[in-house]
C-alpha atoms as a PDB file:
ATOM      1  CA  UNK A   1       3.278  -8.373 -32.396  1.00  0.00           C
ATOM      2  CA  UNK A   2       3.642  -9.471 -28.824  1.00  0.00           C
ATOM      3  CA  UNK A   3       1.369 -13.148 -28.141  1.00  0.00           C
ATOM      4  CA  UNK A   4      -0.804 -13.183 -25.460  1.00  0.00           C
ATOM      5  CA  UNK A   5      -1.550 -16.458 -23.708  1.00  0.00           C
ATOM      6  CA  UNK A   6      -5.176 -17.014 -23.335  1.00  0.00           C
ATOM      7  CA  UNK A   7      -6.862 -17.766 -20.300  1.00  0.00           C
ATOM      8  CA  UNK A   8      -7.851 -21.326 -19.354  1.00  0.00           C
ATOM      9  CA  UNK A   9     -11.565 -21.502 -19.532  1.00  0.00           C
ATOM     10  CA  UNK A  10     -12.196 -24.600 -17.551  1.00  0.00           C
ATOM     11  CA  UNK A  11     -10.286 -25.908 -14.755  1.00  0.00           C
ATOM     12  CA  UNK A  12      -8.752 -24.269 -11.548  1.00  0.00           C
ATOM     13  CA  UNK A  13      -6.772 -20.714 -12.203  1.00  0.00           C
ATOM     14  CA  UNK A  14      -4.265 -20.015 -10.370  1.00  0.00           C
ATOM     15  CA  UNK A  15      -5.401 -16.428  -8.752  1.00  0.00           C
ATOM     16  CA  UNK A  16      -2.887 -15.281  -6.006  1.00  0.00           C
ATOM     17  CA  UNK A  17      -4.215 -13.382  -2.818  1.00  0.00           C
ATOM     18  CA  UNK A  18      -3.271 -10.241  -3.746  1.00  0.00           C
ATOM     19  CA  UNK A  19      -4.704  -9.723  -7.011  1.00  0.00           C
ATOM     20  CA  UNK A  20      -8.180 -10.279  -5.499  1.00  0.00           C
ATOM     21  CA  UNK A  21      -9.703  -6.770  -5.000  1.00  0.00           C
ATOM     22  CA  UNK A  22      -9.288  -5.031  -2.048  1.00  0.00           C
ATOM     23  CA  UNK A  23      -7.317  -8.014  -0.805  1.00  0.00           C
ATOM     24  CA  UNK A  24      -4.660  -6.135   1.772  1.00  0.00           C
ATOM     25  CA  UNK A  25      -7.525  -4.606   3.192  1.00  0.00           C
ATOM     26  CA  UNK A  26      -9.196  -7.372   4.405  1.00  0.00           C
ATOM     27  CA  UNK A  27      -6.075  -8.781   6.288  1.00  0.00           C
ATOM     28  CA  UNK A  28      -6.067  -7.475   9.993  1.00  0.00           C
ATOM     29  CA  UNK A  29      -3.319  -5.070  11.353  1.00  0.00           C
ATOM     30  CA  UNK A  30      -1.545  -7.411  13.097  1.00  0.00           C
ATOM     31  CA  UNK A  31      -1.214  -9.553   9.406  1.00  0.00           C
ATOM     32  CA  UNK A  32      -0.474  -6.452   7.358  1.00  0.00           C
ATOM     33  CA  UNK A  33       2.381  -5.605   9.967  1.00  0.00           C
ATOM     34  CA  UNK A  34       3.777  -9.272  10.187  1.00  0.00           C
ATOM     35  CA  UNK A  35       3.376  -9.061   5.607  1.00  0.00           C
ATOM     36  CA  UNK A  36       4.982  -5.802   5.692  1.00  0.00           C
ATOM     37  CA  UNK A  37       7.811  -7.144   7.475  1.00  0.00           C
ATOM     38  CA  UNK A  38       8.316 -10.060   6.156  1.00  0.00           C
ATOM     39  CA  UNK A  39       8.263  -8.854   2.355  1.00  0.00           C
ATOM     40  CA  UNK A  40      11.633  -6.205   3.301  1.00  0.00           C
ATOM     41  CA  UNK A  41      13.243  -9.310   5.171  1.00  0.00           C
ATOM     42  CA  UNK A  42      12.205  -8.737   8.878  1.00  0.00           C
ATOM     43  CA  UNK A  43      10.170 -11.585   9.656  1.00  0.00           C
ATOM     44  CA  UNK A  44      12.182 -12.484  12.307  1.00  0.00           C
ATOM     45  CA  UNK A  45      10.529 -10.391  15.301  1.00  0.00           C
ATOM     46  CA  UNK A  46       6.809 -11.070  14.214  1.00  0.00           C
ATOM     47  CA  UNK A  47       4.429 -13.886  15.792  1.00  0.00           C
ATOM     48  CA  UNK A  48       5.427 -17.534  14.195  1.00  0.00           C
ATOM     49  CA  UNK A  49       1.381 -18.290  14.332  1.00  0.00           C
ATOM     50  CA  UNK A  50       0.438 -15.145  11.724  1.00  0.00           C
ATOM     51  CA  UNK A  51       3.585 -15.786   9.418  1.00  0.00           C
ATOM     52  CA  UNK A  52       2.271 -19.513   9.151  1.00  0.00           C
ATOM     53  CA  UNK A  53      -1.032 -18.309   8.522  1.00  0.00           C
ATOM     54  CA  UNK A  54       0.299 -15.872   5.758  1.00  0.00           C
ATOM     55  CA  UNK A  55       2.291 -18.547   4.175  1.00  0.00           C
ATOM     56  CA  UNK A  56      -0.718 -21.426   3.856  1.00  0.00           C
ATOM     57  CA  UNK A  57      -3.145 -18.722   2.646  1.00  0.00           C
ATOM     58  CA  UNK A  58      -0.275 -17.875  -0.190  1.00  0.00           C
ATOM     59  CA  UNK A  59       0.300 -14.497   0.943  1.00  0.00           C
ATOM     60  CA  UNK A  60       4.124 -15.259   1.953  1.00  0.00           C
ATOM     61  CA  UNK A  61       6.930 -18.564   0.681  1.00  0.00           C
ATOM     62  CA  UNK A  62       8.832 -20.553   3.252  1.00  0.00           C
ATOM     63  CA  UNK A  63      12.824 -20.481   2.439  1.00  0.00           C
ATOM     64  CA  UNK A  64      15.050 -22.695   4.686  1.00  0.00           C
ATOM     65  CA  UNK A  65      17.719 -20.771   5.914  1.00  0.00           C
ATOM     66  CA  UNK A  66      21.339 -21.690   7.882  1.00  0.00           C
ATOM     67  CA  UNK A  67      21.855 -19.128  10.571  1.00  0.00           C
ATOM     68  CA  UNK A  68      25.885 -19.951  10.921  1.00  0.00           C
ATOM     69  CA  UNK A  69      27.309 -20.138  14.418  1.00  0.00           C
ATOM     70  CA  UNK A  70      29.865 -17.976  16.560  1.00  0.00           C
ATOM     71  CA  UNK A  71      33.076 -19.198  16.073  1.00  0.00           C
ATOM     72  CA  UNK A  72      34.287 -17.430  19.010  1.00  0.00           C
ATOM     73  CA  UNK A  73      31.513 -19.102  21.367  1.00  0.00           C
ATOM     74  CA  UNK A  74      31.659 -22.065  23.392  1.00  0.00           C
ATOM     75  CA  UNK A  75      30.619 -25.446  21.541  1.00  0.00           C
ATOM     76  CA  UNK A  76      27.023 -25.302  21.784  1.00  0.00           C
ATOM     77  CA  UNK A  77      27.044 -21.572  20.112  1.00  0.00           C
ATOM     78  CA  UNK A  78      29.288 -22.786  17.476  1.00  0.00           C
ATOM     79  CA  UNK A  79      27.115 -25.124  16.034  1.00  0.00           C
ATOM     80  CA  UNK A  80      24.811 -23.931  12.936  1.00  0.00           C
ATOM     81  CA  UNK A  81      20.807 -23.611  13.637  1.00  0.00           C
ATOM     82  CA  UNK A  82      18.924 -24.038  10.604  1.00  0.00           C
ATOM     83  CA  UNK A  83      15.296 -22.190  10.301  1.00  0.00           C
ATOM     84  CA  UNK A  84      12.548 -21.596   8.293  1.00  0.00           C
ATOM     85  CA  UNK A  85      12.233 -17.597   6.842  1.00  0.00           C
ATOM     86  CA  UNK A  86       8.640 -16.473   5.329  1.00  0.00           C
ATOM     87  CA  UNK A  87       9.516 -14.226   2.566  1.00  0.00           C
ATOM     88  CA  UNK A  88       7.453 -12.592  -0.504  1.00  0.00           C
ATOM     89  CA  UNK A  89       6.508 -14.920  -2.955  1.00  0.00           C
ATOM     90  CA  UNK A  90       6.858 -13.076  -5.981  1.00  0.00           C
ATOM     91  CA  UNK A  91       7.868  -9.268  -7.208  1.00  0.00           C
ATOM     92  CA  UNK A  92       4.581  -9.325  -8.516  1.00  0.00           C
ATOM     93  CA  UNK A  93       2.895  -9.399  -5.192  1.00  0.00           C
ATOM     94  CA  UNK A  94       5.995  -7.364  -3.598  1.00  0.00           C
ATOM     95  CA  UNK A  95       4.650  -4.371  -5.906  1.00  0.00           C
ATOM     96  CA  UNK A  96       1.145  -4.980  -5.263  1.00  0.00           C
ATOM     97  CA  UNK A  97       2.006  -4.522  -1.806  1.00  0.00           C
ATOM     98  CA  UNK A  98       4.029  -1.286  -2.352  1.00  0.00           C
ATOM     99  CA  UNK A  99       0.908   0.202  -4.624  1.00  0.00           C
ATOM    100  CA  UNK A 100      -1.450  -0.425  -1.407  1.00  0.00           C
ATOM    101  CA  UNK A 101       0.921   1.281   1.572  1.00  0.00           C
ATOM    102  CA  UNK A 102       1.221   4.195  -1.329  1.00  0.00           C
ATOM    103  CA  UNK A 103      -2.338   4.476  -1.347  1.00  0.00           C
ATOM    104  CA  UNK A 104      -2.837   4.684   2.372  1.00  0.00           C
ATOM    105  CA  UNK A 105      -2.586   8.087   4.402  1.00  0.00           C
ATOM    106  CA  UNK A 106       0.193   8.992   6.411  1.00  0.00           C
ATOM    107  CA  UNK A 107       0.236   8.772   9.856  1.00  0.00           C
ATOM    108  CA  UNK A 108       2.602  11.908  10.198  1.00  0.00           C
ATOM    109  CA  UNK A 109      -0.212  14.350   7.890  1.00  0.00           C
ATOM    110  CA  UNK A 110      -3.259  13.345   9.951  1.00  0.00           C
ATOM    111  CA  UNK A 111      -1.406  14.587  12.792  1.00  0.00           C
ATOM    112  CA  UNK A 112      -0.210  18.005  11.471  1.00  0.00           C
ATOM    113  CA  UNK A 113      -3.689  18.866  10.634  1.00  0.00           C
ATOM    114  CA  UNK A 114      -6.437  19.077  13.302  1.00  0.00           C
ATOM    115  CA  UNK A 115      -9.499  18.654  12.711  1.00  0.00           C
ATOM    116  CA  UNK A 116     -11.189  22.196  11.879  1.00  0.00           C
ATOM    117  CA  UNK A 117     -14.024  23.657  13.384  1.00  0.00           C
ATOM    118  CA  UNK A 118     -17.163  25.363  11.559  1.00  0.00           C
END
């Protein structure tokens, strides 16, 4: 039979942001976009001052990254640019945030049905 670690009973825990109930709900639209897009890889496009905001409240990791240069460009586009890329911390909190966007109605059925009238 399988062990199961027991919980520490005194001291901090280590309780990640999306395990806390309701947790994607309480993050505005503009953070659950910039999340969204930053857990498939397209953090690139969303505001710098929400990714940073994401990343200190442990919703999203910082990875250094090399973005390598043109080697057809002139000598200024040749040259490597090194950046920082917010991506998901964990598959843990990668499914969490797939089990949430399954959970949440889709945009193209509210419009096929109209509301009805008595």
């Amino acid at each position: 039979m399988r062990e199961v670690p027991e919980s520490p009973t005194t001291g901090k825990v280590d309780v990640q942001p999306w395990e806390a109930p309701d947790a994607f709900d309480k993050l505005t639209k503009t953070q659950q976009d910039a999340l969204g897009a930053a857990y498939i890889g397209q953090d690139l496009w969303q505001p710098r001052h929400v990714l940073e905001g994401l990343a200190k409240a442990g919703w999203l990791a910082r990875e250094p990254g090399i973005v390598p240069g043109n080697p057809k460009g002139n000598a200024i586009d040749r040259l490597p640019i090194h950046v920082v890329r917010f991506v998901c911390p964990s598959w843990a909190a990668h499914m969490a945030w797939c089990a949430w966007c399954a959970e949440q109605p889709d945009d193209n059925d509210q419009a096929a049905d109209p509301p009805r009238r008595p």
